[in-house]
PDB file of N, CA and C in Angstrom:
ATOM      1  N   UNK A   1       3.099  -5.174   2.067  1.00  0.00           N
ATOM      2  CA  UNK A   1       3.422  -3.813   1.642  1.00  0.00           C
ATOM      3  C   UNK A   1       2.449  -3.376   0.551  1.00  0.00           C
ATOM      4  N   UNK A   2       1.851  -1.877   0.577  1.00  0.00           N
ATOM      5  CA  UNK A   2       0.559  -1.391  -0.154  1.00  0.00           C
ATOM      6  C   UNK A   2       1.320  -1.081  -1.335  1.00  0.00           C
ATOM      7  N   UNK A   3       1.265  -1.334  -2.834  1.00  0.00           N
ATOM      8  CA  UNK A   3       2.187  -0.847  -3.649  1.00  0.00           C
ATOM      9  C   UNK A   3       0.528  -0.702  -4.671  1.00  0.00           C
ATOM     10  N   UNK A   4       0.405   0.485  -5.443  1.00  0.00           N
ATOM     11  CA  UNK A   4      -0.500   0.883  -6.362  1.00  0.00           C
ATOM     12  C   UNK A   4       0.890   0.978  -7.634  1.00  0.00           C
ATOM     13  N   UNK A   5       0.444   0.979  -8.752  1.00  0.00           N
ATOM     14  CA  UNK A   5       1.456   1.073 -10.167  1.00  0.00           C
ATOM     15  C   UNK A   5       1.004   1.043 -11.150  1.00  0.00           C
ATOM     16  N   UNK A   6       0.951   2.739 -11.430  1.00  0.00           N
ATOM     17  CA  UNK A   6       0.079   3.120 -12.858  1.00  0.00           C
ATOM     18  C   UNK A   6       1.104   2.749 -13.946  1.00  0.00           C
ATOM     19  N   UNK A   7       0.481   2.588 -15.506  1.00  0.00           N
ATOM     20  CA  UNK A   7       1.187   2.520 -16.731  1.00  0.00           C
ATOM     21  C   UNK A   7       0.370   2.824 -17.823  1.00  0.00           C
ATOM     22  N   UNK A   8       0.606   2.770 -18.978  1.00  0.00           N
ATOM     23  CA  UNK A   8      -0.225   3.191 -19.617  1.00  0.00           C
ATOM     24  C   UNK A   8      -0.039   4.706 -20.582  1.00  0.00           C
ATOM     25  N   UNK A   9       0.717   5.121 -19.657  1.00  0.00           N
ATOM     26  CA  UNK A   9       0.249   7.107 -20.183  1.00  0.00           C
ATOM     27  C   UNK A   9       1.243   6.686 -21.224  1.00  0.00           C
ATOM     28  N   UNK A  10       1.286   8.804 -21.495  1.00  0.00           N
ATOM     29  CA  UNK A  10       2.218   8.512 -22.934  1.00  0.00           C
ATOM     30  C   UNK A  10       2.023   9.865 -23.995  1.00  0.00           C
ATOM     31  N   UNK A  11       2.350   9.900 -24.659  1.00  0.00           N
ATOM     32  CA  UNK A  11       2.497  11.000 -25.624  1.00  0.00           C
ATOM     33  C   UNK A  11       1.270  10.626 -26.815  1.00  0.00           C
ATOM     34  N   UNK A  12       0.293  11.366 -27.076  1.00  0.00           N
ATOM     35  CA  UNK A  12      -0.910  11.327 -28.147  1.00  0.00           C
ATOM     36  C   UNK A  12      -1.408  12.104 -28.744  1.00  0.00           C
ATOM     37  N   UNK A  13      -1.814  12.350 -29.927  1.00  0.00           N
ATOM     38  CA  UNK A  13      -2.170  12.964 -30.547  1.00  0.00           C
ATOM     39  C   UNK A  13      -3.704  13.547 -30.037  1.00  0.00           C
ATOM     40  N   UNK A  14      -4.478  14.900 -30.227  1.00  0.00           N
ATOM     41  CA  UNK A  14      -5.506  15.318 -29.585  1.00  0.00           C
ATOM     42  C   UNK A  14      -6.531  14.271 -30.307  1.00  0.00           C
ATOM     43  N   UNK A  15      -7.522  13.549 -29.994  1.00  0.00           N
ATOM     44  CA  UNK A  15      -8.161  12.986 -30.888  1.00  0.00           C
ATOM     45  C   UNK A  15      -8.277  11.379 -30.131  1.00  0.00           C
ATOM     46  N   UNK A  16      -6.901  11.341 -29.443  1.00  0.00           N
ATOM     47  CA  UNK A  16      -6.382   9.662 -29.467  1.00  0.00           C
ATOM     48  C   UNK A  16      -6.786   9.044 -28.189  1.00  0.00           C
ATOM     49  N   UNK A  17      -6.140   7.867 -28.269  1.00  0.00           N
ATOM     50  CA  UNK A  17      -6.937   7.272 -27.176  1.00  0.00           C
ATOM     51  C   UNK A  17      -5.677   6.750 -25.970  1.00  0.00           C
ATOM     52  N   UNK A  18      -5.828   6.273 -24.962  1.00  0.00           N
ATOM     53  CA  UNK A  18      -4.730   5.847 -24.111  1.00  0.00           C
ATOM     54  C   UNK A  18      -5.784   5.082 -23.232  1.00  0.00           C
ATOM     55  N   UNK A  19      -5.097   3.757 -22.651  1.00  0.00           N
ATOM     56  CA  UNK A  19      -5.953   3.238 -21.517  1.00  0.00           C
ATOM     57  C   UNK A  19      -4.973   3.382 -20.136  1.00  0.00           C
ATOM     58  N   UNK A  20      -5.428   4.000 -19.278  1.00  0.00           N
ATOM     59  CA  UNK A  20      -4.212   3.783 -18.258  1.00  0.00           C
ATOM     60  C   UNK A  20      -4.638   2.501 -17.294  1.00  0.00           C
ATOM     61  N   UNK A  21      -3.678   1.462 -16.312  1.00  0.00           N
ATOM     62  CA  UNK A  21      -3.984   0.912 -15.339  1.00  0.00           C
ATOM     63  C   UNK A  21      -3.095   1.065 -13.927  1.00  0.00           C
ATOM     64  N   UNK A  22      -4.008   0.645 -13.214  1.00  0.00           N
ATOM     65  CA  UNK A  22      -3.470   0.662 -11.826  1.00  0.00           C
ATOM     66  C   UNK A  22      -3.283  -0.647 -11.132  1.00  0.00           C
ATOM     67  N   UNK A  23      -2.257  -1.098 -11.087  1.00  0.00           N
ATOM     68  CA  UNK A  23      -1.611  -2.593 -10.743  1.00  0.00           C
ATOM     69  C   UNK A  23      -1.795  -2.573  -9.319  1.00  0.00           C
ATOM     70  N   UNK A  24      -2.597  -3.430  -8.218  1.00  0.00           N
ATOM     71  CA  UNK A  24      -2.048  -3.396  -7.091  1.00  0.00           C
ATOM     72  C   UNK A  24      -1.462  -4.060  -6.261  1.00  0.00           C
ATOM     73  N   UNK A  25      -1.510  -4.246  -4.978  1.00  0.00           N
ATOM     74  CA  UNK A  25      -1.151  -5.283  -4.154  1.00  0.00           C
ATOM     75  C   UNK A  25      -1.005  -4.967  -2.508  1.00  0.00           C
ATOM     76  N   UNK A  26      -1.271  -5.848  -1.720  1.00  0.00           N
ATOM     77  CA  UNK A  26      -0.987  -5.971  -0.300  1.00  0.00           C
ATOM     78  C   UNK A  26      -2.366  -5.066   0.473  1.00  0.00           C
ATOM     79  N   UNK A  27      -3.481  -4.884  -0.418  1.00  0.00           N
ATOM     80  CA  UNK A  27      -4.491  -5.094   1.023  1.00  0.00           C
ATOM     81  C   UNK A  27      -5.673  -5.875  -0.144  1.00  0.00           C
ATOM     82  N   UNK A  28      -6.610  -5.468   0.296  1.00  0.00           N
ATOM     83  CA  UNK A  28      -7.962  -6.279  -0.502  1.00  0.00           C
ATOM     84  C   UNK A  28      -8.753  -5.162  -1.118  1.00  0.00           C
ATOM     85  N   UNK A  29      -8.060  -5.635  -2.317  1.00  0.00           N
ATOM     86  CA  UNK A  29      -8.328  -4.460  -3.174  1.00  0.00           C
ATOM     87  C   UNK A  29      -9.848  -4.683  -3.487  1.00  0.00           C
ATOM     88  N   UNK A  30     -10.981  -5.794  -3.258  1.00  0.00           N
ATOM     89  CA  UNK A  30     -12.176  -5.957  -3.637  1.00  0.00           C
ATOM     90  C   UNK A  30     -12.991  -4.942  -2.953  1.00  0.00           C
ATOM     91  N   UNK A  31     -12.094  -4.418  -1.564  1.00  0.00           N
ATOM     92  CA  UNK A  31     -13.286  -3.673  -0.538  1.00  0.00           C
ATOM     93  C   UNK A  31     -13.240  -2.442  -0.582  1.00  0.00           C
ATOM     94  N   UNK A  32     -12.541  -1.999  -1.567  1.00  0.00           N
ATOM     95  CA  UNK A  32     -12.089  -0.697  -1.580  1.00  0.00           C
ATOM     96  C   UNK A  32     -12.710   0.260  -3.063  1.00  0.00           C
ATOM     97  N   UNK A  33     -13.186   1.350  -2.948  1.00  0.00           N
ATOM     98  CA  UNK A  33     -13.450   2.296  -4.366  1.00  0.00           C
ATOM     99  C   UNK A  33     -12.342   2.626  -4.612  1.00  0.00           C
ATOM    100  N   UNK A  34     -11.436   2.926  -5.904  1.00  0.00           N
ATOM    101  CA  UNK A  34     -10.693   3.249  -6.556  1.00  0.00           C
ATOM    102  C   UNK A  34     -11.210   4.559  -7.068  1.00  0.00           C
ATOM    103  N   UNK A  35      -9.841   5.298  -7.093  1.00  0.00           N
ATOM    104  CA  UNK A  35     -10.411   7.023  -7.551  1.00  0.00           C
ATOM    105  C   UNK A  35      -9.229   7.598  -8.382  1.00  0.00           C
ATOM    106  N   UNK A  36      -9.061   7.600  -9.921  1.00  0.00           N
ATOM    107  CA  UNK A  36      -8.495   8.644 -10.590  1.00  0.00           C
ATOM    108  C   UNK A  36      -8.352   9.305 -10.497  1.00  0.00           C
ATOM    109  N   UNK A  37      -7.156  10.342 -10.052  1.00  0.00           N
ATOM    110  CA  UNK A  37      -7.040  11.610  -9.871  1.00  0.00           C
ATOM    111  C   UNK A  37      -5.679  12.390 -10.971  1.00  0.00           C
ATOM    112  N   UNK A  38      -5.593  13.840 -11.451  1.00  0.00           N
ATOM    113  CA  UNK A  38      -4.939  14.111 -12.422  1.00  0.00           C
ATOM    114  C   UNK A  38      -4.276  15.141 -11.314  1.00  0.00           C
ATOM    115  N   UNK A  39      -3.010  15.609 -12.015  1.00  0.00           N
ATOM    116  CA  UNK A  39      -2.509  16.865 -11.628  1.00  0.00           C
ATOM    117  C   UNK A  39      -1.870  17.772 -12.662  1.00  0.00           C
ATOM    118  N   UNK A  40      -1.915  18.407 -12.802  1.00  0.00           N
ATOM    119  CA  UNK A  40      -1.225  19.123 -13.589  1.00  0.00           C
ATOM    120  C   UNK A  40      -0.285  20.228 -13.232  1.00  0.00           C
ATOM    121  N   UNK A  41       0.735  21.048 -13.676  1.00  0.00           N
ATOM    122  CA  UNK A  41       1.665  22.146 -13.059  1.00  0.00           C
ATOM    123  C   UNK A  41       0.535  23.643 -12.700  1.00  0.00           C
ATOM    124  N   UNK A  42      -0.509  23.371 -13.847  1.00  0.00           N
ATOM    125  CA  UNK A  42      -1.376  24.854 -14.153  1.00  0.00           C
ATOM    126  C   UNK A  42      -2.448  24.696 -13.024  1.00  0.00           C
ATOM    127  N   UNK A  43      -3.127  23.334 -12.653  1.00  0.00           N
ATOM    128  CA  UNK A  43      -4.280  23.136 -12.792  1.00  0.00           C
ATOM    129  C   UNK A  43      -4.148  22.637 -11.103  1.00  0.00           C
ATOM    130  N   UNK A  44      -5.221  22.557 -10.002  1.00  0.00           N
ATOM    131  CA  UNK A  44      -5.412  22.235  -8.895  1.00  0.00           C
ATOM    132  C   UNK A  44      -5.758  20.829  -9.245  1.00  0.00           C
ATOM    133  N   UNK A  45      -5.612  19.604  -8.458  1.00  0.00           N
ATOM    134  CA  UNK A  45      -5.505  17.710  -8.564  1.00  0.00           C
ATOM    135  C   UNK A  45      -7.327  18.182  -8.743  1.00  0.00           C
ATOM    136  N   UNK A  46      -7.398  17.209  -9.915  1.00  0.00           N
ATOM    137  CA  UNK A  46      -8.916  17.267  -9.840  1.00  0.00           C
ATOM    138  C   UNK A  46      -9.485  14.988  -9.889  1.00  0.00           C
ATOM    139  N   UNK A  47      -9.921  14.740  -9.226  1.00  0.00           N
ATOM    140  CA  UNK A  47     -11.093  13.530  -9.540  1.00  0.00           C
ATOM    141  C   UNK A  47     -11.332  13.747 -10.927  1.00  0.00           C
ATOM    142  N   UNK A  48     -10.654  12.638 -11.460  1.00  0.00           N
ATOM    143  CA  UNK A  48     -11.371  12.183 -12.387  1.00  0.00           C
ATOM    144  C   UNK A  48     -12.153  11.592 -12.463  1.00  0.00           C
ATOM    145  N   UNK A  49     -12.221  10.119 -11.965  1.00  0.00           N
ATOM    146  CA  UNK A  49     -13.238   8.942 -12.115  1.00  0.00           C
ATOM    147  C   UNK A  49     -12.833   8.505 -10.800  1.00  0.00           C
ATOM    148  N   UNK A  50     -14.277   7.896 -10.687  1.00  0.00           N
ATOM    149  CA  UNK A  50     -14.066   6.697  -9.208  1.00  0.00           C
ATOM    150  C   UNK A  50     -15.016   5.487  -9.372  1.00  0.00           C
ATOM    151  N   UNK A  51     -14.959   4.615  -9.001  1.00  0.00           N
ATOM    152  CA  UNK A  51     -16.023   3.220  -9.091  1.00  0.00           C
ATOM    153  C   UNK A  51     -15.836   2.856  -7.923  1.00  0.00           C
ATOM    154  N   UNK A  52     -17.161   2.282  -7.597  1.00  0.00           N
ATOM    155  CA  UNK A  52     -17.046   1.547  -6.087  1.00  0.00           C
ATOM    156  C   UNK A  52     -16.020   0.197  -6.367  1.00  0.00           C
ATOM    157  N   UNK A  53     -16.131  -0.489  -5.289  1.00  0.00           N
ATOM    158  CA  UNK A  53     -15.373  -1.678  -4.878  1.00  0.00           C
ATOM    159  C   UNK A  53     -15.837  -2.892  -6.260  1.00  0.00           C
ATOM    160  N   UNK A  54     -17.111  -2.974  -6.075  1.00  0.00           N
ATOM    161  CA  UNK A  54     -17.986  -3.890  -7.352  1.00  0.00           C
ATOM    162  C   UNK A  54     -18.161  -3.607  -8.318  1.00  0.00           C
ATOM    163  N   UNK A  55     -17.531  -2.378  -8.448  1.00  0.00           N
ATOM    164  CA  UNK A  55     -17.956  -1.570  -9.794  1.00  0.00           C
ATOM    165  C   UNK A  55     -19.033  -1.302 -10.442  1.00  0.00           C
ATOM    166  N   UNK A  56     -20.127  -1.454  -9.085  1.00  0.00           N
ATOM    167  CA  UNK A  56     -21.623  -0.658  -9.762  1.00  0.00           C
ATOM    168  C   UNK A  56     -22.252   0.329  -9.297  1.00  0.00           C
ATOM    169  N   UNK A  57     -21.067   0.937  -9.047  1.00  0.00           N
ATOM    170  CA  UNK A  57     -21.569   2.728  -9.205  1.00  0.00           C
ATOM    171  C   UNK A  57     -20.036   3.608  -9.552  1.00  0.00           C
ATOM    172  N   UNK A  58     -20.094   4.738 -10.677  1.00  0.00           N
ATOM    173  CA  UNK A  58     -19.353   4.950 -10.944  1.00  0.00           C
ATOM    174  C   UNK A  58     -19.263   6.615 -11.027  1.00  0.00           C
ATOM    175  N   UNK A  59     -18.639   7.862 -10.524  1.00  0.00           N
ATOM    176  CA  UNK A  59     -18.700   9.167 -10.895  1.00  0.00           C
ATOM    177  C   UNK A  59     -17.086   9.328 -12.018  1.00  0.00           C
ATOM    178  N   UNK A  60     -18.047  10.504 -12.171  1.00  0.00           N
ATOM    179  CA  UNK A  60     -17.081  11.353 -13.710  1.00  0.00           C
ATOM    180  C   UNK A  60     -16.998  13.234 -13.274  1.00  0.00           C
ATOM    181  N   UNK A  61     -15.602  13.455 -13.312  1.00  0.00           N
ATOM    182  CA  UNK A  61     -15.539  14.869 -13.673  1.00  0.00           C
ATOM    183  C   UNK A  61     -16.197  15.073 -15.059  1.00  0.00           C
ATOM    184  N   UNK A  62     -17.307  16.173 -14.989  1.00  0.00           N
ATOM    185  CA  UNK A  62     -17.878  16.964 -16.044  1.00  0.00           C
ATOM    186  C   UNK A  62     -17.069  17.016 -17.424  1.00  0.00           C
ATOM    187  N   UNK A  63     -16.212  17.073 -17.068  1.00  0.00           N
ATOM    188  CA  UNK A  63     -14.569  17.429 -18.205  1.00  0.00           C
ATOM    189  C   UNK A  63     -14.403  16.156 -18.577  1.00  0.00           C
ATOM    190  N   UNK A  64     -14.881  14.886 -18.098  1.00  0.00           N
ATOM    191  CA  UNK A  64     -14.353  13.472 -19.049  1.00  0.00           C
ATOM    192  C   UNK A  64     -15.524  12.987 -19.362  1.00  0.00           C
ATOM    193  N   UNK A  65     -16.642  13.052 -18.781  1.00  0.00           N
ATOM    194  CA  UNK A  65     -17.657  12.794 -18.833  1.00  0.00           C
ATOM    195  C   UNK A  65     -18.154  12.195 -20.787  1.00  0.00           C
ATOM    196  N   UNK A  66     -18.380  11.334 -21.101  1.00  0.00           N
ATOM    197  CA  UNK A  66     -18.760  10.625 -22.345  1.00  0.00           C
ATOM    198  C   UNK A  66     -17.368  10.169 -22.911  1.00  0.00           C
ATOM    199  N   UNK A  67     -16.175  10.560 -22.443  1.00  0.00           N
ATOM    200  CA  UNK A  67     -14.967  10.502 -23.164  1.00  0.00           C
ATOM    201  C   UNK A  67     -14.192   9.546 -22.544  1.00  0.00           C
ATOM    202  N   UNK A  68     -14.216   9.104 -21.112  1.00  0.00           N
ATOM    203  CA  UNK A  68     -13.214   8.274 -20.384  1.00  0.00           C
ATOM    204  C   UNK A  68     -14.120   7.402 -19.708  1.00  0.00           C
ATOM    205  N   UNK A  69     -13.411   6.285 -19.205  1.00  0.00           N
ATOM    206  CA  UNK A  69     -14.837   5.028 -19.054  1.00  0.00           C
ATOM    207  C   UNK A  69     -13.716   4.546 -17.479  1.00  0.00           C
ATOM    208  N   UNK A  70     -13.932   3.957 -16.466  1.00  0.00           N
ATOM    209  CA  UNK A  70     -12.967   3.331 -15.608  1.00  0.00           C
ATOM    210  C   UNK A  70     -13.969   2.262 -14.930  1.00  0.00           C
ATOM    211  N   UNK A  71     -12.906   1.722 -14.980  1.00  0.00           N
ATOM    212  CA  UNK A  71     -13.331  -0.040 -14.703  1.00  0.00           C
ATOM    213  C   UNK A  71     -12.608  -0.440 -13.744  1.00  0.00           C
ATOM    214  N   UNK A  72     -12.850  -1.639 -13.560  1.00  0.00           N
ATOM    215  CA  UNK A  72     -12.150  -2.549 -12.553  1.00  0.00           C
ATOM    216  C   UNK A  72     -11.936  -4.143 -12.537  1.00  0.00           C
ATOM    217  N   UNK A  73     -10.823  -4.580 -12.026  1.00  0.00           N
ATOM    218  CA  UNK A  73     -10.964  -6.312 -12.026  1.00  0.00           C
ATOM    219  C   UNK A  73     -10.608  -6.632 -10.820  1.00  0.00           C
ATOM    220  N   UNK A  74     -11.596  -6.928 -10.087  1.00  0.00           N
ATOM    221  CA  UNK A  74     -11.429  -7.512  -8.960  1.00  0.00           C
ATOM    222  C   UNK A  74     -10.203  -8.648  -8.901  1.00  0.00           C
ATOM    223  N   UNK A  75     -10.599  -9.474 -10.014  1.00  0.00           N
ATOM    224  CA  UNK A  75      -9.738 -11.016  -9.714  1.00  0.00           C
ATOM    225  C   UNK A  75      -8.150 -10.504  -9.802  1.00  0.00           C
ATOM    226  N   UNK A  76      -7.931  -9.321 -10.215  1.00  0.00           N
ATOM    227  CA  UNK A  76      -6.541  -8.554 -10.695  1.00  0.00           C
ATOM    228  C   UNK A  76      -5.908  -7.903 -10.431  1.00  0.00           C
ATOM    229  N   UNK A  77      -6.613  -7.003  -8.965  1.00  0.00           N
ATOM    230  CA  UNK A  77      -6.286  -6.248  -8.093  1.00  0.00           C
ATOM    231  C   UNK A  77      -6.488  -5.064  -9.172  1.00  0.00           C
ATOM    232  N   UNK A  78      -6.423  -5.021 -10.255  1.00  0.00           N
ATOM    233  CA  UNK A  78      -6.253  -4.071 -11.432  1.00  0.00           C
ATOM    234  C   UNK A  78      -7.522  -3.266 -11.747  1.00  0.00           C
ATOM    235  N   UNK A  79      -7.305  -1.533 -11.651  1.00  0.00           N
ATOM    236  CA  UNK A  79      -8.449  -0.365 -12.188  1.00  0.00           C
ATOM    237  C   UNK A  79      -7.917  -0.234 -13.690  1.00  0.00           C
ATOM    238  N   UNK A  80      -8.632   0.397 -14.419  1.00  0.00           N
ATOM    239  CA  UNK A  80      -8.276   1.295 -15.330  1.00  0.00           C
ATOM    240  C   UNK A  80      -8.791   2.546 -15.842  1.00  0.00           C
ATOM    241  N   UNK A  81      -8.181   2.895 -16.623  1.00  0.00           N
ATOM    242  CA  UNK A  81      -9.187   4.523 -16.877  1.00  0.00           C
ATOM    243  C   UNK A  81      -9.206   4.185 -18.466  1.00  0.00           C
ATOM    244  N   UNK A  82      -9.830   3.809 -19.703  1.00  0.00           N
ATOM    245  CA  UNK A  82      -9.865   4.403 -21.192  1.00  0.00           C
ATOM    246  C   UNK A  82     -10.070   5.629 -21.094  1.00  0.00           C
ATOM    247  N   UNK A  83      -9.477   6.254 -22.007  1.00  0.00           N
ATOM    248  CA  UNK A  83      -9.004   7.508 -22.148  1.00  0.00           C
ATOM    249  C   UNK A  83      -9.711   7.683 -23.924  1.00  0.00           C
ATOM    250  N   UNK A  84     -10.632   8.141 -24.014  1.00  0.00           N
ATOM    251  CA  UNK A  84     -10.746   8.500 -25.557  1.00  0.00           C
ATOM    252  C   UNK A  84     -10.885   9.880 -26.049  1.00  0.00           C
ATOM    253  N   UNK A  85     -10.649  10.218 -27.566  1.00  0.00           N
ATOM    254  CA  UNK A  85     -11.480  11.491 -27.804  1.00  0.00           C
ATOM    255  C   UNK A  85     -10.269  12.316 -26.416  1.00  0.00           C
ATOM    256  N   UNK A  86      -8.785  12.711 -26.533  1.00  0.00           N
ATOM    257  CA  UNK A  86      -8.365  12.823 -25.675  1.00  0.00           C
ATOM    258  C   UNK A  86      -8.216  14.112 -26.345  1.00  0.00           C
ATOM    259  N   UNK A  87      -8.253  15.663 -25.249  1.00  0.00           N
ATOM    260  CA  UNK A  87      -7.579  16.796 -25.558  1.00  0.00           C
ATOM    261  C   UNK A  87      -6.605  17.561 -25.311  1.00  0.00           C
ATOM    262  N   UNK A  88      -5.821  18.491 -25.676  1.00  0.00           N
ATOM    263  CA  UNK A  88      -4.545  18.616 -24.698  1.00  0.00           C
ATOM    264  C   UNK A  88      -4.825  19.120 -23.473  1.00  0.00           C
ATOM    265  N   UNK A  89      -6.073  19.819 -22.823  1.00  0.00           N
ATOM    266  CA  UNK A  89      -5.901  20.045 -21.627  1.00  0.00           C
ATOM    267  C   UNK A  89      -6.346  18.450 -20.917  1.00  0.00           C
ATOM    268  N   UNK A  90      -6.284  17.837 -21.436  1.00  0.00           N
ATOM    269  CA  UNK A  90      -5.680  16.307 -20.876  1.00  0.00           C
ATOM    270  C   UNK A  90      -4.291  15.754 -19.905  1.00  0.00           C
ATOM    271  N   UNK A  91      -4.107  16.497 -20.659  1.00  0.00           N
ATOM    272  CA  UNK A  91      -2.339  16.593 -20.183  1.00  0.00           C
ATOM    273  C   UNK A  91      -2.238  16.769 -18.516  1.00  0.00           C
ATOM    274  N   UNK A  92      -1.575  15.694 -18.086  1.00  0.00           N
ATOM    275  CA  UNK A  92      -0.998  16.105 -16.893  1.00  0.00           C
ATOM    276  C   UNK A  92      -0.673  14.332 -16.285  1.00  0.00           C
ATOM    277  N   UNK A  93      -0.406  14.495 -14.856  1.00  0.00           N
ATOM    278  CA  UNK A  93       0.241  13.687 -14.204  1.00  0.00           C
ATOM    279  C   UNK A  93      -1.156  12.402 -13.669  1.00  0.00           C
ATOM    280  N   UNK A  94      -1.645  11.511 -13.984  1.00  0.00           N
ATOM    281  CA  UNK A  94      -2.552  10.989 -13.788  1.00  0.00           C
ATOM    282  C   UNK A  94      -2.469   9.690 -12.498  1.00  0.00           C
ATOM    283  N   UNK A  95      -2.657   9.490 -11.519  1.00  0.00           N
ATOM    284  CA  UNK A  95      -2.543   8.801 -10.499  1.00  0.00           C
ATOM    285  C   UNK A  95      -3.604   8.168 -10.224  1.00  0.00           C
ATOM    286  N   UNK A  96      -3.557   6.748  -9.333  1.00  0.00           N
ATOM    287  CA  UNK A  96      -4.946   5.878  -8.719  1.00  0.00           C
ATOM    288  C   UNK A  96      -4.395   6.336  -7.565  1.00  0.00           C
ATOM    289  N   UNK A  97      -5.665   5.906  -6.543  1.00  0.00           N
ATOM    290  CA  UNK A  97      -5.558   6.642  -5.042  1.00  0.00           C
ATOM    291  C   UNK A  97      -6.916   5.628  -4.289  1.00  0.00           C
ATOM    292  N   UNK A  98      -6.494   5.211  -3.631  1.00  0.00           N
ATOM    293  CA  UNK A  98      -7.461   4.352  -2.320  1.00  0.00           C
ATOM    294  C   UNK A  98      -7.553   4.959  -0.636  1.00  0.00           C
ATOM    295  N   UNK A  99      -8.556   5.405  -1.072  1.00  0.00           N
ATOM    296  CA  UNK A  99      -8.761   6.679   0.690  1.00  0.00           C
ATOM    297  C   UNK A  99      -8.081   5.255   1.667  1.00  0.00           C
ATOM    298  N   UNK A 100      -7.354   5.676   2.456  1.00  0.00           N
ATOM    299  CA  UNK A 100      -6.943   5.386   3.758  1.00  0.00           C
ATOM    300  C   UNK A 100      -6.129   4.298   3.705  1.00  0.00           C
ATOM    301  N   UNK A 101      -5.113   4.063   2.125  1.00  0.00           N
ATOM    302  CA  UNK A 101      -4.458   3.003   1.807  1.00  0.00           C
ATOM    303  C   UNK A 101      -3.064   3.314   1.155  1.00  0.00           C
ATOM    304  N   UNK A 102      -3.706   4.202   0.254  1.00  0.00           N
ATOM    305  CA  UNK A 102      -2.301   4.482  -0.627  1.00  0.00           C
ATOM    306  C   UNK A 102      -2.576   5.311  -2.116  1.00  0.00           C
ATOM    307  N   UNK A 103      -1.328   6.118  -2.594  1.00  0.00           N
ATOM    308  CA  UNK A 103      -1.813   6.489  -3.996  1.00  0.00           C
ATOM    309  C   UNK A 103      -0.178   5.882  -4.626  1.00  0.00           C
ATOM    310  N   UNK A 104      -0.818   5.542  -6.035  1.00  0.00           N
ATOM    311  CA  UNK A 104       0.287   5.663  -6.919  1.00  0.00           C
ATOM    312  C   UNK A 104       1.439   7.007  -7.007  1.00  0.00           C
ATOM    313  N   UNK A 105       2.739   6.340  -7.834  1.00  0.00           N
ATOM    314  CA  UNK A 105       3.477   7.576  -8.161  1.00  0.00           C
ATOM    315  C   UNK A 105       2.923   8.261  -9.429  1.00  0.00           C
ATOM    316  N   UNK A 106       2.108   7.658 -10.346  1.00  0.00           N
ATOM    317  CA  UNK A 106       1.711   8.377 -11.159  1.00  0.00           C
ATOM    318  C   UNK A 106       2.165   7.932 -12.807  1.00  0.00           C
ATOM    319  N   UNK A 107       1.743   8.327 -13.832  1.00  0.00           N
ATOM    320  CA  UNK A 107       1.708   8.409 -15.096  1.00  0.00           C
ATOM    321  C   UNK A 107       1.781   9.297 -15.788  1.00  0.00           C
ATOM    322  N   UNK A 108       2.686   9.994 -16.642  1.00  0.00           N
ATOM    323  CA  UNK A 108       2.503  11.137 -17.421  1.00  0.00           C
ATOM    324  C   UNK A 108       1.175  10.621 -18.915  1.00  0.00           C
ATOM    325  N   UNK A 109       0.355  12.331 -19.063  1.00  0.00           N
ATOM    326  CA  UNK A 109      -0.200  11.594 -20.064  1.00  0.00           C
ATOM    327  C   UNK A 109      -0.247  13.293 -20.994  1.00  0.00           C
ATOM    328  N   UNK A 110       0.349  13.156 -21.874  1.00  0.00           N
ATOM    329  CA  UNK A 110       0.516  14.442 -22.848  1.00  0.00           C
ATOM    330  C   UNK A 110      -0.352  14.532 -24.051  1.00  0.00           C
ATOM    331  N   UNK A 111      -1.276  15.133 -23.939  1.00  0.00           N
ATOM    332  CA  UNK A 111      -1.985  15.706 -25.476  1.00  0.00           C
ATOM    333  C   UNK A 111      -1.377  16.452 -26.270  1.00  0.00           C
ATOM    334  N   UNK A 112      -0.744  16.315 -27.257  1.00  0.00           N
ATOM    335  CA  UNK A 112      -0.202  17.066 -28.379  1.00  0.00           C
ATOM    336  C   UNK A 112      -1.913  17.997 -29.348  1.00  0.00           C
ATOM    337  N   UNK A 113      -1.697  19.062 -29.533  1.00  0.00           N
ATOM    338  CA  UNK A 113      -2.763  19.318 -30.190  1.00  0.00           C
ATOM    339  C   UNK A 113      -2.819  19.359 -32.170  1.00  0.00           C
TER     340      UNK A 113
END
């Protein structure tokens, strides 16, 4: 069974930092790119970050770009996103997602300004 399981989010001050991860299990998570995606109530789901399978190639929405870093551990099934230098249009529902596998239920992540 494909189970993805973000944690991490959380309530922060504008400024602050949060690391989120994505726990997985039940396919091979080594062969697969991992892709951050946000949602918000205001805002259309935008890509945040993605890394290939090996984690040596990596894209950034313009909007996180120098501020959020995402990684990966193969041996762990486990992505993550650091989150720094966070602002309130930060805010929203933050999910991992594997084309043709599965997405998480998601993480709230709130910028207080």
């Amino acid at each position: 069974q494909v189970q993805l399981v973000e944690s991490g989010g959380g309530l922060v001050q504008a400024g602050g930092s949060l690391r989120l991860s994505c726990v997985t299990s039940g396919f091979t998570f080594s062969s697969y790119a991992i892709n951050w995606y946000r949602q918000s109530p205001q805002k259309e789901r935008e890509l945040v970050a993605a890394i290939a399978s090996f984690g040596d190639n990596t894209i950034y929405a313009d909007s996180v770009k120098g501020r959020f870093t995402i990684s990966r551990d193969n041996a762990k099934s486990t992505a993550y996103l650091q989150m720094d230098n966070l602002k309130p249009e930060d805010t929203a529902v933050y999910y991992c997602d594997v084309a043709r596998v599965g997405r998480g239920q998601g993480t709230q992540v709130t910028v207080s300004s």
